[in-house]
N, C-alpha and C. Protein backbone atom coordinates (compact mmCIF):
# COMPACT_ATOMS: atom_id res chain seq x y z
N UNK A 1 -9.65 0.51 15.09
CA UNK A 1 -9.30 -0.26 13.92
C UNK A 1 -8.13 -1.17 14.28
N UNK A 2 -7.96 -2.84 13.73
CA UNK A 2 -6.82 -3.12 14.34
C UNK A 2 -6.10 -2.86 12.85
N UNK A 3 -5.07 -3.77 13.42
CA UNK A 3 -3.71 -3.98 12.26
C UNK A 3 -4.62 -4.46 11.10
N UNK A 4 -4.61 -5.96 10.89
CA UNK A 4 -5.56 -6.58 9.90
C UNK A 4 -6.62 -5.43 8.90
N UNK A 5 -7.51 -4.57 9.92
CA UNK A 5 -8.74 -3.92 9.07
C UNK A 5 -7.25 -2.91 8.27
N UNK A 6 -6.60 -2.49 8.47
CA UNK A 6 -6.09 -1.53 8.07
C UNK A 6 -5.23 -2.21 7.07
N UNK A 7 -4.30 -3.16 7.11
CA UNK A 7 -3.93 -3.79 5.82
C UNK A 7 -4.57 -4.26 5.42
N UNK A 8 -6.04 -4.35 4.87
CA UNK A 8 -6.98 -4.43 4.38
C UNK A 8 -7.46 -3.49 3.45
N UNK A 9 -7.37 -2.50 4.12
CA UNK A 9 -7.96 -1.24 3.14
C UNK A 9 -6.89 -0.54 2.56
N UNK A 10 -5.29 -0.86 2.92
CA UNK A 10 -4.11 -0.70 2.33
C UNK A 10 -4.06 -1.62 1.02
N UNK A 11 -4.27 -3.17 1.33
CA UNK A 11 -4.33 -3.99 0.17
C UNK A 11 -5.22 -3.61 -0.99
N UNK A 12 -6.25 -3.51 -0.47
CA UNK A 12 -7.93 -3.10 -1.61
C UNK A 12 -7.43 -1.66 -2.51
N UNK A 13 -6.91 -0.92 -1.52
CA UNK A 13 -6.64 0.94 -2.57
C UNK A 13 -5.80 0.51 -3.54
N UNK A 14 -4.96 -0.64 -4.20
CA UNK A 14 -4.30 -0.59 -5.10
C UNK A 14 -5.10 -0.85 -6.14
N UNK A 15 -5.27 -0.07 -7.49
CA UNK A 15 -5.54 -0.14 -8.70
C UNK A 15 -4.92 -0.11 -9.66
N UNK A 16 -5.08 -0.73 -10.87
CA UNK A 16 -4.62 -0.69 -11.72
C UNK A 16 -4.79 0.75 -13.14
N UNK A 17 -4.50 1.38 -13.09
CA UNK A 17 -4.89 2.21 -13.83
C UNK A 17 -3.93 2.63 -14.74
N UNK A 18 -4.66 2.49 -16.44
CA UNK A 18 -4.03 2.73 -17.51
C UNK A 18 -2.09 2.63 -17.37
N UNK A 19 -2.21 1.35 -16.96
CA UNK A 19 -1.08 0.26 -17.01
C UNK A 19 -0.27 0.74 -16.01
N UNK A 20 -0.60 1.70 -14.55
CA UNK A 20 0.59 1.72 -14.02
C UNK A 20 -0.62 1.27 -12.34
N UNK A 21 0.14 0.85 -11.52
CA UNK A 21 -0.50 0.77 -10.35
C UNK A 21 -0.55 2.11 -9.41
N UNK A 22 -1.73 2.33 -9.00
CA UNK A 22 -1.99 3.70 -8.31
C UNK A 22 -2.56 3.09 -6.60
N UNK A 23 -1.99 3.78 -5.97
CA UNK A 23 -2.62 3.79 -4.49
C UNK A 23 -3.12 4.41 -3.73
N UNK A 24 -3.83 5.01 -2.98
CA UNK A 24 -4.63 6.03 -2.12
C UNK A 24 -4.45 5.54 -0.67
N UNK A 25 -3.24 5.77 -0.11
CA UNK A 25 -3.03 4.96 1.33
C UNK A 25 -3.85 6.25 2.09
N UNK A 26 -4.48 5.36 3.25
CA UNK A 26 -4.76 6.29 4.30
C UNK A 26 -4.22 6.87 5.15
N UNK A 27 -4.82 7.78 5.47
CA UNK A 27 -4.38 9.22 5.80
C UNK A 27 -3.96 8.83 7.43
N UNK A 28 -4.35 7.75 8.14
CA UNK A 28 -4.21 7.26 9.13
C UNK A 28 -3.01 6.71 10.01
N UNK A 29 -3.12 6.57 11.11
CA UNK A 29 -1.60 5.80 11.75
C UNK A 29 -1.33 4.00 11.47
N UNK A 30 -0.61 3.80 11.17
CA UNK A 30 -0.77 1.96 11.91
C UNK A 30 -1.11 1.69 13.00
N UNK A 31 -2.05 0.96 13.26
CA UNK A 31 -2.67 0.97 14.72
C UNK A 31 -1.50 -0.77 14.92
N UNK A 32 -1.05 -0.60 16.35
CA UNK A 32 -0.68 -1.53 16.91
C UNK A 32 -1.05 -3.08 16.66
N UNK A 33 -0.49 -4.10 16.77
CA UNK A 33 -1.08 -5.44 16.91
C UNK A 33 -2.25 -5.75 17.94
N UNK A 34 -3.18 -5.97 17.84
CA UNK A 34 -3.60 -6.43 19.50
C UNK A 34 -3.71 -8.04 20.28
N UNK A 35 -3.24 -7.78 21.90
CA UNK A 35 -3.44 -9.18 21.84
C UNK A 35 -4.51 -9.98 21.34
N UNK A 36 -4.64 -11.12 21.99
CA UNK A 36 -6.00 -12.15 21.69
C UNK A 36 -6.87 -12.08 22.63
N UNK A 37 -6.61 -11.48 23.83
CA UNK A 37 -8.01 -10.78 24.66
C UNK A 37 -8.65 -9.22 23.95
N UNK A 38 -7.18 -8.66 23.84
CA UNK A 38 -7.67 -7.38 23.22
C UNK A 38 -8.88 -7.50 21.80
N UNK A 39 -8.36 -8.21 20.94
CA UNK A 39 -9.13 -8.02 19.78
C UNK A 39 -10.35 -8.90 20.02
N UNK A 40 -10.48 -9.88 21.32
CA UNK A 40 -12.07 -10.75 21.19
C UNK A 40 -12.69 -10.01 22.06
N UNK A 41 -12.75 -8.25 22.54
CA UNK A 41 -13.32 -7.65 23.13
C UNK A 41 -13.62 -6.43 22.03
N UNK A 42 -12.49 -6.17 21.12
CA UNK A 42 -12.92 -5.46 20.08
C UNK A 42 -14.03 -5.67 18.92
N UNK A 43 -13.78 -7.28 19.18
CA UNK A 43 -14.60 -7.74 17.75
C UNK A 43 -16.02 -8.17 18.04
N UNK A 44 -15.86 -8.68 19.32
CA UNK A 44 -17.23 -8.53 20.34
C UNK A 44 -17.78 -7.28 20.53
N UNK A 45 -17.24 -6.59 20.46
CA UNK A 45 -18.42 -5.53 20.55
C UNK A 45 -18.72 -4.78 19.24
N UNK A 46 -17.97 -4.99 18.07
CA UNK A 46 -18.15 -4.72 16.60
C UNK A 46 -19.28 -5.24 16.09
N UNK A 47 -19.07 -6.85 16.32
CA UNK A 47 -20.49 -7.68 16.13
C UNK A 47 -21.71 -7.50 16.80
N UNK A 48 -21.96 -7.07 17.87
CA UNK A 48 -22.73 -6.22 18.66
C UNK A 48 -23.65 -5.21 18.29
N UNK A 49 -22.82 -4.57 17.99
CA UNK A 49 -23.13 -3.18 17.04
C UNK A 49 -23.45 -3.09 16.14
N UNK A 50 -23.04 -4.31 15.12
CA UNK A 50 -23.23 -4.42 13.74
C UNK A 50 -24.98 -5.29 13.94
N UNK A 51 -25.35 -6.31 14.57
CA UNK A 51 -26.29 -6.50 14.67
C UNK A 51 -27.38 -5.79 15.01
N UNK A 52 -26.77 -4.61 16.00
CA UNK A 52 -28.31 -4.06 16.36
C UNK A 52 -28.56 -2.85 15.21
N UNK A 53 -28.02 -3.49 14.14
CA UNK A 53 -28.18 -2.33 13.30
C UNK A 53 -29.12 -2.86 12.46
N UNK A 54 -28.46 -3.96 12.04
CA UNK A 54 -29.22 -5.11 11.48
C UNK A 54 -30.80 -5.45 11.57
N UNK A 55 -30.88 -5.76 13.09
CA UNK A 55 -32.23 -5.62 13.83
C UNK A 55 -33.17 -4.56 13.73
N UNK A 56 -32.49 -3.28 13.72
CA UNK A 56 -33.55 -2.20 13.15
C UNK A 56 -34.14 -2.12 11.90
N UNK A 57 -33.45 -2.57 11.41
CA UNK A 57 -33.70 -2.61 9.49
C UNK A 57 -34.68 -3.51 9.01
């Protein structure tokens, strides 16, 4: 997971509920920044994966 997906799903868990804001942070670490080789090898192979899923369906 990088940084980004994870303040992502940090941003999204906030709700509003019966007028007070509620959060459900994950149970998880902060994952590091990654460089710009690091994450176009992460995201390359995300998209990868995500297609051949795609393709079966």
């Amino acid at each position: 997971m990088t940084y980004g997906e994870y303040y992502y799903r940090i941003k999204y868990a906030i709700n509003l509920q019966d007028g007070k804001w509620i959060t459900n942070k994950p149970t998880m670490t902060v994952p590091k920044q990654m460089s710009k080789e690091e994450a176009l090898i992460y995201y390359n192979t995300k998209f990868c994966e995500y297609w051949k899923e795609v393709k079966k369906s």
